[in-house]
PDB file of N, CA and C in Angstrom:
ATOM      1  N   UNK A   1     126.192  98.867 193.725  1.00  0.00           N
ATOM      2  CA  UNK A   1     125.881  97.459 193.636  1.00  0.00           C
ATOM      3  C   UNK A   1     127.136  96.677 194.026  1.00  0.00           C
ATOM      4  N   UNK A   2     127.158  95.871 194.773  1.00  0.00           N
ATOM      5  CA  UNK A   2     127.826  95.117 195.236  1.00  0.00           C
ATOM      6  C   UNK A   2     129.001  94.373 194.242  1.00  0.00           C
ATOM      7  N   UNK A   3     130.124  93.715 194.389  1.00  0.00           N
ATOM      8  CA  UNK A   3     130.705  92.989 192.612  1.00  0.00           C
ATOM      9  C   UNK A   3     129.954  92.069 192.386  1.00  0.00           C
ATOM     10  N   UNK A   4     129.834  91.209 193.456  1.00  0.00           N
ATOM     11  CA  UNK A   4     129.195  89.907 193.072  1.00  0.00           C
ATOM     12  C   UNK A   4     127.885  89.796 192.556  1.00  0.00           C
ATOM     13  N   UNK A   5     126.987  90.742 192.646  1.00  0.00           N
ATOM     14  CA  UNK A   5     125.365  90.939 192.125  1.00  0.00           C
ATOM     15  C   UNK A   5     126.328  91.385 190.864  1.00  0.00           C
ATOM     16  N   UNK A   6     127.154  92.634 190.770  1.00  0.00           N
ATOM     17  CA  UNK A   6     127.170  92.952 188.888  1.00  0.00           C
ATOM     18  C   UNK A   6     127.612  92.194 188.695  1.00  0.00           C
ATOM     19  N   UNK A   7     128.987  91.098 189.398  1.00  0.00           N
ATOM     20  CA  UNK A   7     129.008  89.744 188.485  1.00  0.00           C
ATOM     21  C   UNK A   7     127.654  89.275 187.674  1.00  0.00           C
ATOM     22  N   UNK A   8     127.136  88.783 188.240  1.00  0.00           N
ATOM     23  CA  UNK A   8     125.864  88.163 188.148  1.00  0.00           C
ATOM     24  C   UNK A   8     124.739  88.451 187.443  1.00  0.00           C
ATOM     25  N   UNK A   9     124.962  90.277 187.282  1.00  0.00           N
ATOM     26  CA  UNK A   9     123.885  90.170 186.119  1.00  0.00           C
ATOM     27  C   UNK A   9     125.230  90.812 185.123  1.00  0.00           C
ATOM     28  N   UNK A  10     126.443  90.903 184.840  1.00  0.00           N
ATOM     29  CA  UNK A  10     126.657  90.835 183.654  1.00  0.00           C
ATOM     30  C   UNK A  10     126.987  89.139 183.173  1.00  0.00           C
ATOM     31  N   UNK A  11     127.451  88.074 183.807  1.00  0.00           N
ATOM     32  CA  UNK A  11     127.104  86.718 183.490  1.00  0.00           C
ATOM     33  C   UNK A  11     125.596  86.838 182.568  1.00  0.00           C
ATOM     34  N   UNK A  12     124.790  87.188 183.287  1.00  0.00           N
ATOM     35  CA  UNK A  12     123.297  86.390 183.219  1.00  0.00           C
ATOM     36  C   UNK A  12     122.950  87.820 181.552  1.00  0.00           C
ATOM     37  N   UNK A  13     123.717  88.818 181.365  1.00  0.00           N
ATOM     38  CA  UNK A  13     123.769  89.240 179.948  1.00  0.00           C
ATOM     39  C   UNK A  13     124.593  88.947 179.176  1.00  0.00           C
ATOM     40  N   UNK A  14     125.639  87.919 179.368  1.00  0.00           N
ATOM     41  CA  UNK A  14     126.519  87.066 178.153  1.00  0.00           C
ATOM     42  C   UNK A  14     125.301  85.903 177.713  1.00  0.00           C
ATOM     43  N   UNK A  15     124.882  85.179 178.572  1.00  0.00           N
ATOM     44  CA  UNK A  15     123.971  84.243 178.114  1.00  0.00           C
ATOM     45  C   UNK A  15     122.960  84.758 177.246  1.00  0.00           C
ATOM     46  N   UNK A  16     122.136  85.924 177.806  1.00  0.00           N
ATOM     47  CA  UNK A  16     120.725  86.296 177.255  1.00  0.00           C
ATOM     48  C   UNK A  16     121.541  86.955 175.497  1.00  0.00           C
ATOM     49  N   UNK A  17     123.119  87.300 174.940  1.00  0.00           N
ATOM     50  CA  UNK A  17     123.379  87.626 174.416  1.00  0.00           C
ATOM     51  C   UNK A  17     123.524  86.175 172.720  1.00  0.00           C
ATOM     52  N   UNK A  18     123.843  85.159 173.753  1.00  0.00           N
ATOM     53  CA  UNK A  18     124.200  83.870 173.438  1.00  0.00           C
ATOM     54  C   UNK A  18     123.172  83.641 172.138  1.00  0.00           C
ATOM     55  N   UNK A  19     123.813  83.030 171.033  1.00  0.00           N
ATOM     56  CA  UNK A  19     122.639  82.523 170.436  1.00  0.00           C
ATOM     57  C   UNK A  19     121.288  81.444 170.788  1.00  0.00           C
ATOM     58  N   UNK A  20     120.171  81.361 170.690  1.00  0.00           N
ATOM     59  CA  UNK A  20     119.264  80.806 171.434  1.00  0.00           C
ATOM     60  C   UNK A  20     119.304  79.070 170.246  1.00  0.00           C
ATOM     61  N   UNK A  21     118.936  78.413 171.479  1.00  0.00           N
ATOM     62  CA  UNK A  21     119.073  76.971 171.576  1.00  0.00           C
ATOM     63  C   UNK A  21     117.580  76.382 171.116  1.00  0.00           C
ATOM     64  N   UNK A  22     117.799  74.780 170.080  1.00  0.00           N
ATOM     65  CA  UNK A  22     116.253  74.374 170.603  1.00  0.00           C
ATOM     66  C   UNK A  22     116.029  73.487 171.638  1.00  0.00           C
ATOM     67  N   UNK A  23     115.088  73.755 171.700  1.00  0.00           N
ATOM     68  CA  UNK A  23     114.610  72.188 173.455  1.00  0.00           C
ATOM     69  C   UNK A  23     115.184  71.262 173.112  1.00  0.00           C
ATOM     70  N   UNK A  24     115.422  70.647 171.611  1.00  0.00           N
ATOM     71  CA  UNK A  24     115.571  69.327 171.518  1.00  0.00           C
ATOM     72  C   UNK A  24     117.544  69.254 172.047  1.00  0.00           C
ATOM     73  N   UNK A  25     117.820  70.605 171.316  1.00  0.00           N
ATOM     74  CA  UNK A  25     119.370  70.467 171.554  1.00  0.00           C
ATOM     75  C   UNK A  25     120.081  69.930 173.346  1.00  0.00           C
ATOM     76  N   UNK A  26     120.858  69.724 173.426  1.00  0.00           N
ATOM     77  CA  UNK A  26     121.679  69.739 174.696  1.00  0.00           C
ATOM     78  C   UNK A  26     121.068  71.447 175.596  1.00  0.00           C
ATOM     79  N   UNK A  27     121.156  71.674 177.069  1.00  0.00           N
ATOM     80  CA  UNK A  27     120.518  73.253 177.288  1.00  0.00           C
ATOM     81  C   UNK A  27     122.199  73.864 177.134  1.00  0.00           C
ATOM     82  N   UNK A  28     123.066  72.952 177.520  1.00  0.00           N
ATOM     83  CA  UNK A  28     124.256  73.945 177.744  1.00  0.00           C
ATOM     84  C   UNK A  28     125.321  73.873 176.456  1.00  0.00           C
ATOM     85  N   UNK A  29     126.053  74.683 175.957  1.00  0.00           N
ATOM     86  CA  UNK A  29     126.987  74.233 174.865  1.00  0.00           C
ATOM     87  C   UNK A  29     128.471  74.299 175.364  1.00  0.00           C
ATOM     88  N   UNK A  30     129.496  73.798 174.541  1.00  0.00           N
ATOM     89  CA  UNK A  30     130.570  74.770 174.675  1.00  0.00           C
ATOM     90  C   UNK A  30     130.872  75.983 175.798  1.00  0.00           C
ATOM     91  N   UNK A  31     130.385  76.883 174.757  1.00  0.00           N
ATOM     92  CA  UNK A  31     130.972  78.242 175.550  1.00  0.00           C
ATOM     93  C   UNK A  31     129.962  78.387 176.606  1.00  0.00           C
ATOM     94  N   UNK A  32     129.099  78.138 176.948  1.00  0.00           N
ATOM     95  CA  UNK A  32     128.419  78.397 177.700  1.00  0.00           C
ATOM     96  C   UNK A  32     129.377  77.810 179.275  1.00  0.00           C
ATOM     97  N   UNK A  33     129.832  76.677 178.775  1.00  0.00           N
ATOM     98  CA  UNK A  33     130.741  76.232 179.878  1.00  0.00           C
ATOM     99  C   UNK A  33     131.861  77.002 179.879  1.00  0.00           C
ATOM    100  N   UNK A  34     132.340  77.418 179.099  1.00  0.00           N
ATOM    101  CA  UNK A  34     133.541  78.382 179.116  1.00  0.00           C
ATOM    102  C   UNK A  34     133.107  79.373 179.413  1.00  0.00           C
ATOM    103  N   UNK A  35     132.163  80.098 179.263  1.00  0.00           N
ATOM    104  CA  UNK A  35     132.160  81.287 180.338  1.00  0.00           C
ATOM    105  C   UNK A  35     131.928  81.106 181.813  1.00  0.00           C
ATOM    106  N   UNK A  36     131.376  80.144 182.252  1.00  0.00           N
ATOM    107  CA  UNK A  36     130.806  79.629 183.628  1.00  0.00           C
ATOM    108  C   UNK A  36     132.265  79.031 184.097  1.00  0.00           C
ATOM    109  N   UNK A  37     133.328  78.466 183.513  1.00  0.00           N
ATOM    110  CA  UNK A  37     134.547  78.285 184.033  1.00  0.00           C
ATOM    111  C   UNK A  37     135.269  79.259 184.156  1.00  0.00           C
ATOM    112  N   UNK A  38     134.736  80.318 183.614  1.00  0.00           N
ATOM    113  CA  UNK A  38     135.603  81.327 183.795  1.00  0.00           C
ATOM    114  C   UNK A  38     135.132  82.383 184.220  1.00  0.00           C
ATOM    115  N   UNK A  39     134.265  82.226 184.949  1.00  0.00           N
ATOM    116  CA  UNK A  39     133.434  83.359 186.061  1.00  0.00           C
ATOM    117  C   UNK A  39     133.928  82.284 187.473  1.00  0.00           C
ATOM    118  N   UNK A  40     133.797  80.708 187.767  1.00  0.00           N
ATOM    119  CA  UNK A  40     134.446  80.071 188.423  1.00  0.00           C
ATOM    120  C   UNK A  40     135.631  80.355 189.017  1.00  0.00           C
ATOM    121  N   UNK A  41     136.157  80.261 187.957  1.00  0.00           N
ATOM    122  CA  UNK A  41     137.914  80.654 188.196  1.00  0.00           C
ATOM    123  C   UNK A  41     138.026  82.017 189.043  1.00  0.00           C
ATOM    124  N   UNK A  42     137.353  83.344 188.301  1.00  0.00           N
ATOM    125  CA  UNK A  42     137.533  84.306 188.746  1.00  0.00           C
ATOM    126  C   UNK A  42     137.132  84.774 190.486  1.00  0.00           C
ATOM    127  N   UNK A  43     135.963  83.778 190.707  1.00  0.00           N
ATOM    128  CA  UNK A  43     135.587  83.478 192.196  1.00  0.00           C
ATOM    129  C   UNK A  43     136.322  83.357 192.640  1.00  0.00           C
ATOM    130  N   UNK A  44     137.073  82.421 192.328  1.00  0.00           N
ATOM    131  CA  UNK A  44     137.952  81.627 193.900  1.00  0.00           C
ATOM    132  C   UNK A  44     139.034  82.940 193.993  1.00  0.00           C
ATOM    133  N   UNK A  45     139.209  83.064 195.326  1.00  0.00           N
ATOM    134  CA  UNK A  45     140.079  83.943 195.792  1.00  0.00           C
ATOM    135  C   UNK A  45     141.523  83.270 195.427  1.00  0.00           C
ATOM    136  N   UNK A  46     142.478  84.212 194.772  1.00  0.00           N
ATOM    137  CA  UNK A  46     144.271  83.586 195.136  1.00  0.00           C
ATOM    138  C   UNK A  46     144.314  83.926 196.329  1.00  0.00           C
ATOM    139  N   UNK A  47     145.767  83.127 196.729  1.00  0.00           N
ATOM    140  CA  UNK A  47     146.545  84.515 197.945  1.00  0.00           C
ATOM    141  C   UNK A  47     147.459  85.345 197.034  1.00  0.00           C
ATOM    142  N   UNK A  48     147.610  86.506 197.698  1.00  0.00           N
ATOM    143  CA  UNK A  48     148.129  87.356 197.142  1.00  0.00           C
ATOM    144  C   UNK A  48     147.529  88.289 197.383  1.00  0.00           C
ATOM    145  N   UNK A  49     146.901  88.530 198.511  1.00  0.00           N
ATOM    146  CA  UNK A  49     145.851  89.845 198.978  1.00  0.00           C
ATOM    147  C   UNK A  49     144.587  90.157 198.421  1.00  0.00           C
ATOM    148  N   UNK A  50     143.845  90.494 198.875  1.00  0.00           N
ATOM    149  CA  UNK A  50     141.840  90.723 198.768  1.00  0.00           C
ATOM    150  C   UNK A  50     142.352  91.334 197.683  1.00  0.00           C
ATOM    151  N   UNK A  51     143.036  92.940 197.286  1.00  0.00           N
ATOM    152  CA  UNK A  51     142.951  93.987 196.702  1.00  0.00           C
ATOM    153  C   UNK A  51     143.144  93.256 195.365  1.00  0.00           C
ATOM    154  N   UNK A  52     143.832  92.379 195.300  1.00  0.00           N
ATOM    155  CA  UNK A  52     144.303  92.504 194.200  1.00  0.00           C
ATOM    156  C   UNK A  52     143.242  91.307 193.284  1.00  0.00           C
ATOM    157  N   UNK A  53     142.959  90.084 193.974  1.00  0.00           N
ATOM    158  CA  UNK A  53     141.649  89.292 194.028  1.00  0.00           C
ATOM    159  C   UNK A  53     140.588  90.544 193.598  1.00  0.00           C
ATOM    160  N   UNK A  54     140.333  91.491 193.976  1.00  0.00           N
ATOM    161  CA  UNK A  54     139.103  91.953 193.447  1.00  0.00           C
ATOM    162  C   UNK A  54     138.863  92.919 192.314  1.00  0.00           C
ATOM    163  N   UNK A  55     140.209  93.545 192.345  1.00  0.00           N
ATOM    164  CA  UNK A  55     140.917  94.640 190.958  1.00  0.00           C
ATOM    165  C   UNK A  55     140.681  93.448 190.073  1.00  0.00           C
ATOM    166  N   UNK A  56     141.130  92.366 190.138  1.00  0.00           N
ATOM    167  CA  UNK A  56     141.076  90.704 188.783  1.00  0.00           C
ATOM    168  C   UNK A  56     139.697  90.903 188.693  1.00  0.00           C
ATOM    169  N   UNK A  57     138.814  90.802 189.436  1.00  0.00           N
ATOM    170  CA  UNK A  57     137.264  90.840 189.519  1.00  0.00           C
ATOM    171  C   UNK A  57     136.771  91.969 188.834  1.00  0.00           C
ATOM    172  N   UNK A  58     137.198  92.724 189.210  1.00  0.00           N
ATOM    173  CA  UNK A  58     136.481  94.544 188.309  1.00  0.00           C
ATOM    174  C   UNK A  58     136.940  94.116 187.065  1.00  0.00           C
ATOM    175  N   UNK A  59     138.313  93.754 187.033  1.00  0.00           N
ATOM    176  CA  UNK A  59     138.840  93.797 185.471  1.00  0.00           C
ATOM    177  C   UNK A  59     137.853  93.070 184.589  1.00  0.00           C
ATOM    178  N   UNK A  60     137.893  91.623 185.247  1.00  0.00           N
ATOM    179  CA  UNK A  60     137.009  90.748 184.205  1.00  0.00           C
ATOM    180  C   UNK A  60     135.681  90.854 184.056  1.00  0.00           C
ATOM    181  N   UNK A  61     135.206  91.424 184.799  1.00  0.00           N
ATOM    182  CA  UNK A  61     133.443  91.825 184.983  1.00  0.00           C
ATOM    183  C   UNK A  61     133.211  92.999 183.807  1.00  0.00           C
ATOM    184  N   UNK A  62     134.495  93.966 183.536  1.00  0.00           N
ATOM    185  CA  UNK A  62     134.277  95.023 182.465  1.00  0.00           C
ATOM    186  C   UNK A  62     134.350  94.160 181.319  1.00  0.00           C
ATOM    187  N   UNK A  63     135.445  93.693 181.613  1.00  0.00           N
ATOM    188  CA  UNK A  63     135.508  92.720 179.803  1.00  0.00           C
ATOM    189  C   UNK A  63     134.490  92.339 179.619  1.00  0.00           C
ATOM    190  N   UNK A  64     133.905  91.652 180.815  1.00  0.00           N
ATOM    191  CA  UNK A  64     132.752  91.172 180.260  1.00  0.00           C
ATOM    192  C   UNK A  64     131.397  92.117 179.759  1.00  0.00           C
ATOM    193  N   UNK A  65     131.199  92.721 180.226  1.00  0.00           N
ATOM    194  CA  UNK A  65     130.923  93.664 180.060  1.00  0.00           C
ATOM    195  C   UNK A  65     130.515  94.023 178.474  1.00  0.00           C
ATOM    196  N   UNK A  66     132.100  94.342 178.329  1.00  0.00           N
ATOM    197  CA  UNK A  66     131.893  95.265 176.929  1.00  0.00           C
ATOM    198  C   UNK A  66     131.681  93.697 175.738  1.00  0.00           C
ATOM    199  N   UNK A  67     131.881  92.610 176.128  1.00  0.00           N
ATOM    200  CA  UNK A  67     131.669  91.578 175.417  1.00  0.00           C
ATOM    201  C   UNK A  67     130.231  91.735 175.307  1.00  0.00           C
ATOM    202  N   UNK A  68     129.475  92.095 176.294  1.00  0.00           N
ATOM    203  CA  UNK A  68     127.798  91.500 176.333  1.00  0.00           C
ATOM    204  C   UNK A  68     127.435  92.747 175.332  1.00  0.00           C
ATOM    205  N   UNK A  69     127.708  93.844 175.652  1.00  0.00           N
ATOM    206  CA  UNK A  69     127.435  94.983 174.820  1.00  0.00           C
ATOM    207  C   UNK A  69     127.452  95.204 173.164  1.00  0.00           C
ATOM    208  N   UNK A  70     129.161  94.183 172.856  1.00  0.00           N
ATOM    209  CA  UNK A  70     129.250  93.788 171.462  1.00  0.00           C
ATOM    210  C   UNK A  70     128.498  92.739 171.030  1.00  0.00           C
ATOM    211  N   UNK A  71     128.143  91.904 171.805  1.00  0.00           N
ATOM    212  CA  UNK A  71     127.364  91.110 171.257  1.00  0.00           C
ATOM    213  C   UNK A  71     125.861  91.302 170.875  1.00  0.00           C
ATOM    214  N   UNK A  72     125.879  92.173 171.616  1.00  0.00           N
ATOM    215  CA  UNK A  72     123.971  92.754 171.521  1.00  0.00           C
ATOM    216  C   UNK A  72     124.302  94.098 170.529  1.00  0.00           C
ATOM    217  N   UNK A  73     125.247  94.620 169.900  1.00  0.00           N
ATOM    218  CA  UNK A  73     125.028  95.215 168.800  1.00  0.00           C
ATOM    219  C   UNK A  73     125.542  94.323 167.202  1.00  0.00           C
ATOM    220  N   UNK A  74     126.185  93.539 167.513  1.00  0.00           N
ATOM    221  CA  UNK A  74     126.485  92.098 166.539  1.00  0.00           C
ATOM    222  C   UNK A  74     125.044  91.603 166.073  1.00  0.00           C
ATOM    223  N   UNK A  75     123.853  91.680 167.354  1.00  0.00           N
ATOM    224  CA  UNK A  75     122.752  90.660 166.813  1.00  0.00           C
ATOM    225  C   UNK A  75     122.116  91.629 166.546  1.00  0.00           C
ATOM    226  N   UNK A  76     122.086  93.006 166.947  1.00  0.00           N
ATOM    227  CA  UNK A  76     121.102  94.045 166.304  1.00  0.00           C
ATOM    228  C   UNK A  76     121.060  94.279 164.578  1.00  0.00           C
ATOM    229  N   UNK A  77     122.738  94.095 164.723  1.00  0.00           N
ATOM    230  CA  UNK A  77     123.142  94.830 163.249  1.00  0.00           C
ATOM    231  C   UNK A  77     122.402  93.502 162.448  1.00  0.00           C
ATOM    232  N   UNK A  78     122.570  91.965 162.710  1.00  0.00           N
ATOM    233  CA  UNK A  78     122.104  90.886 161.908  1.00  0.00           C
ATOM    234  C   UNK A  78     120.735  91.372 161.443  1.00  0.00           C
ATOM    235  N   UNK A  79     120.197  91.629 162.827  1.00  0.00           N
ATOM    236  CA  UNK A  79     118.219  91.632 162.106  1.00  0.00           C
ATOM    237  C   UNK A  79     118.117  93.167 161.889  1.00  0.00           C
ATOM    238  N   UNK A  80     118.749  94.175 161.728  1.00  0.00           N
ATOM    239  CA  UNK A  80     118.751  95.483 160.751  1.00  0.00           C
ATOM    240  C   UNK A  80     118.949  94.846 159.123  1.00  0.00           C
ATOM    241  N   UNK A  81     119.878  94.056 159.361  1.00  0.00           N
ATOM    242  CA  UNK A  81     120.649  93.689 157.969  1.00  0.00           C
ATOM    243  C   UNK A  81     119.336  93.144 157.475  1.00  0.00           C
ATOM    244  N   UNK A  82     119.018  91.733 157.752  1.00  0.00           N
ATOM    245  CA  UNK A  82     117.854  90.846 157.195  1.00  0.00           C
ATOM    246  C   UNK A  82     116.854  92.411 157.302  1.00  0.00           C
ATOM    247  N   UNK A  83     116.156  93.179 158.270  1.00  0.00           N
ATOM    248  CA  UNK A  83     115.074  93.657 157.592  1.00  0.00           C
ATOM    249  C   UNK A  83     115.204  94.771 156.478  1.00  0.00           C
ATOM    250  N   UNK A  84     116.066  95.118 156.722  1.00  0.00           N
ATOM    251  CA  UNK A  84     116.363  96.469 155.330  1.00  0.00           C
ATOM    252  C   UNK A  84     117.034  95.989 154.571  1.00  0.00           C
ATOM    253  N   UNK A  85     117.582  94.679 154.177  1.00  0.00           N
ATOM    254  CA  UNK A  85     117.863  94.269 153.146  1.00  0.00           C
ATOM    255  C   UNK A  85     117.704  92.896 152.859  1.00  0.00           C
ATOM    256  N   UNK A  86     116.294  92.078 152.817  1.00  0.00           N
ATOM    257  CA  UNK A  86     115.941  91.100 152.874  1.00  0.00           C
ATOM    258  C   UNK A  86     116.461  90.141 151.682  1.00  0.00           C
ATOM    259  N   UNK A  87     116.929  90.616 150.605  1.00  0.00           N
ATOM    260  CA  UNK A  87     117.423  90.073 149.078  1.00  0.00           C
ATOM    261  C   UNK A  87     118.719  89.558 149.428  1.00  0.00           C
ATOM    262  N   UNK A  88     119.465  89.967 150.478  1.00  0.00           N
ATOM    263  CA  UNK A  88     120.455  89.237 150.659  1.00  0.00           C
ATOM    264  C   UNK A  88     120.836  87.530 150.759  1.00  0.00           C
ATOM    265  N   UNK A  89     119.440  87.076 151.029  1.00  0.00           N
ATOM    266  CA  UNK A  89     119.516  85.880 151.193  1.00  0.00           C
ATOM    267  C   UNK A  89     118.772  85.008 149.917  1.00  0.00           C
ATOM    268  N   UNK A  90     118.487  85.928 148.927  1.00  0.00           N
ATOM    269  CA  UNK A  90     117.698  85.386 147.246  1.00  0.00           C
ATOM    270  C   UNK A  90     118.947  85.057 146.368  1.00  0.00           C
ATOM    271  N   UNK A  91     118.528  83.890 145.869  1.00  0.00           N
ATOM    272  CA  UNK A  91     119.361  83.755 144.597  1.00  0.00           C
ATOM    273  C   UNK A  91     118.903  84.928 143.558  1.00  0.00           C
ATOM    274  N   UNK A  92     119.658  85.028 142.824  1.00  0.00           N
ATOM    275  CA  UNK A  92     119.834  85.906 141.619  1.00  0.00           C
ATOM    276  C   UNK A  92     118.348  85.930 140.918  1.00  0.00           C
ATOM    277  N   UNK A  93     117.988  84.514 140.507  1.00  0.00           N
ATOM    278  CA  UNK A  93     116.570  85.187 139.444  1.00  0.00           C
ATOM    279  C   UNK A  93     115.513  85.486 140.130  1.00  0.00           C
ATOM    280  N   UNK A  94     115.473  85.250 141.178  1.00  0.00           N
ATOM    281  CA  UNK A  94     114.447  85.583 142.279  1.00  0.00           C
ATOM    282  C   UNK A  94     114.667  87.081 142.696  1.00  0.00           C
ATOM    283  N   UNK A  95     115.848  87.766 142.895  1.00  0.00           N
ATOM    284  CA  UNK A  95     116.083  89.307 143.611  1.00  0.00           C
ATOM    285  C   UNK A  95     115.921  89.754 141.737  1.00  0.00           C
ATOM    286  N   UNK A  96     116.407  89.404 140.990  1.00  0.00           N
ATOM    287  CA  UNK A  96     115.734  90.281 139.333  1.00  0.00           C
ATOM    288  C   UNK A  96     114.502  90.392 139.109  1.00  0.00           C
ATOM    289  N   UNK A  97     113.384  88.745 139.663  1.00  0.00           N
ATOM    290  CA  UNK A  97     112.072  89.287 139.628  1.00  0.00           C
ATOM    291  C   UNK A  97     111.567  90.346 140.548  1.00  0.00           C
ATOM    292  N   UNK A  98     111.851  90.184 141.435  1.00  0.00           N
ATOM    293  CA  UNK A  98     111.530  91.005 142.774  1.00  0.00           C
ATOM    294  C   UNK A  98     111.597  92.986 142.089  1.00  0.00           C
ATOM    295  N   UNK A  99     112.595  92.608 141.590  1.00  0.00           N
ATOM    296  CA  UNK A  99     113.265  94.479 141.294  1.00  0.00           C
ATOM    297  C   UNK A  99     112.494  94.330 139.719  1.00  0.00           C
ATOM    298  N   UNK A 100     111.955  93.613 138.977  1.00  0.00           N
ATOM    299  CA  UNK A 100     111.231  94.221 137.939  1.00  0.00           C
ATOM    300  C   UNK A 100     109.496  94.304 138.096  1.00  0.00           C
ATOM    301  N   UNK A 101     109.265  93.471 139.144  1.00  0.00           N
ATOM    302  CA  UNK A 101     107.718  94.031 139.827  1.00  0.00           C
ATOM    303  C   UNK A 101     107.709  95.090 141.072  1.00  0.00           C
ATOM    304  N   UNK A 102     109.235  95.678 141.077  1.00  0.00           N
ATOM    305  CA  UNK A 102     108.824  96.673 142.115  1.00  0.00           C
ATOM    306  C   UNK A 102     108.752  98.230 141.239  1.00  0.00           C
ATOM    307  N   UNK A 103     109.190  97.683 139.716  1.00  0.00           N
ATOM    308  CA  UNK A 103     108.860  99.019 138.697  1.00  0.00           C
ATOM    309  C   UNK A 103     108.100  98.580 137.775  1.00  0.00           C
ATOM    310  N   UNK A 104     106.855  98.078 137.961  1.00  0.00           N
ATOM    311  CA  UNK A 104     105.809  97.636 137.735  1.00  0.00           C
ATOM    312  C   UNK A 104     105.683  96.750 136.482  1.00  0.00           C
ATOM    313  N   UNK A 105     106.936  95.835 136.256  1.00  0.00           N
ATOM    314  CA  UNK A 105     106.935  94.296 134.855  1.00  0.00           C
ATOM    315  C   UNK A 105     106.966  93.664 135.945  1.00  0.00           C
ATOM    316  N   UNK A 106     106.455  92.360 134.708  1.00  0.00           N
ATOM    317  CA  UNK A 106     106.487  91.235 135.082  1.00  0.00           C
ATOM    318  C   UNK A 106     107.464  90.703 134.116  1.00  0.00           C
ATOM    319  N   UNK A 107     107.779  89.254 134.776  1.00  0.00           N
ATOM    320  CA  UNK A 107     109.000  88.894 133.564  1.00  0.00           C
ATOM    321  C   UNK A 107     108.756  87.830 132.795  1.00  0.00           C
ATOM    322  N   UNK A 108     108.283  87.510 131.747  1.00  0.00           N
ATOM    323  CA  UNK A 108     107.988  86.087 131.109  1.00  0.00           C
ATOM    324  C   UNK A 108     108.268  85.057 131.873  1.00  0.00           C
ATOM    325  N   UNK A 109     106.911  84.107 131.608  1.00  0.00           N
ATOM    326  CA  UNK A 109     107.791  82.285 132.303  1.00  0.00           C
ATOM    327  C   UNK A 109     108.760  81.849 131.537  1.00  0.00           C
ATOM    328  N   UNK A 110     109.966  81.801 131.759  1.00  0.00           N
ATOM    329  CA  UNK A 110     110.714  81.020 130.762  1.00  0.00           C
ATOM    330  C   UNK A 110     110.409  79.612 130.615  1.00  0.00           C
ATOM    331  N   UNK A 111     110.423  78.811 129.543  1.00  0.00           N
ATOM    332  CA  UNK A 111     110.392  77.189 128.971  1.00  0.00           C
ATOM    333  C   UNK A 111     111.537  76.497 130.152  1.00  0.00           C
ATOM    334  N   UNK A 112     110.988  75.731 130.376  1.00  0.00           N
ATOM    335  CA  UNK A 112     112.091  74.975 130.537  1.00  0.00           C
ATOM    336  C   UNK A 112     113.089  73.924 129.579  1.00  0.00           C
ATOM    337  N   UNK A 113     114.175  73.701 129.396  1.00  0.00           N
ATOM    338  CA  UNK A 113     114.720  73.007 128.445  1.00  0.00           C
ATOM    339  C   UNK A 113     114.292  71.403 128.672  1.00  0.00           C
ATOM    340  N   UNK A 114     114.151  70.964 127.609  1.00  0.00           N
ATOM    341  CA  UNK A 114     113.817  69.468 127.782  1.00  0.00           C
ATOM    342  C   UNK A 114     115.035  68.229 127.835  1.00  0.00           C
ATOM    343  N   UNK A 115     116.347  68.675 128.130  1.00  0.00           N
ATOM    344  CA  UNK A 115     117.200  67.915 128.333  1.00  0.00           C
ATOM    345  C   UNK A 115     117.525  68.136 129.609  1.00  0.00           C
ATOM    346  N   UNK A 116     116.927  68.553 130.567  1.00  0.00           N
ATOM    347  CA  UNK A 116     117.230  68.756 131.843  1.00  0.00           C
ATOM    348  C   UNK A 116     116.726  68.401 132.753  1.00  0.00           C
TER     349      UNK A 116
END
C-alpha cells in the first residue's frame, strides 16, 4: 500500500477511535484539529532530501498507528468494565440491595426521618 493511502486510513482510524460527538455539538473539536495539523505538517515536504521526508512519514504513521490501536483497546476495556461490572456506577444502598436479592432477601423499606 502506498504511504499516503496508509496515511489515510490510519488518520481515518484515530477519528473512528475518537470519542463520538452529538449533532447538536460543533462536528470538529480540539484534537480533532490537532491531529489534522499534524498529519498537515507531516505532508508538506522539508528540504533536506525525499528519504528523509518519508522515513518522518513512516515514523509518524506508526505512532499513529499504535495510538489508534491503544485507543481501541482503552474503549474496549471501558464497555468490558461497564458490562461485567455494572455496580460500579451504583451508590452504595442500591449495589447492597442488588447483592441481597441476588441471594434471595429482600431488604425492609426503611422510614424515612421526619426532619428531613
Amino acid at each position: 500500500m502506498p504511504l499516503s493511502a496508509h496515511a489515510k486510513s490510519t488518520y481515518r482510524a484515530l477519528l473512528r477511535e475518537l470519542p463520538r460527538r452529538s449533532l447538536s455539538a460543533p462536528t470538529t473539536t480540539p484534537l480533532h484539529h490537532r491531529i489534522r495539523e499534524a498529519y498537515r505538517a507531516t505532508a508538506e515536504k522539508k528540504p533536506g532530501g525525499e528519504i528523509d521526508a518519508e522515513e518522518l512519514l513512516l515514523r509518524r504513521v506508526q505512532e499513529a498507528e499504535q495510538f489508534a490501536v491503544y485507543a481501541r483497546a482503552q474503549r474496549t476495556y471501558a464497555m468490558l468494565v461497564e458490562r461485567y461490572n455494572p455496580g460500579s456506577a451504583m451508590d452504595e444502598e442500591e449495589r447492597i440491595r442488588l447483592t441481597a436479592r441476588r441471594v434471595g432477601l429482600d431488604l425492609p423499606v426503611e422510614a424515612e426521618k421526619e426532619g428531613m
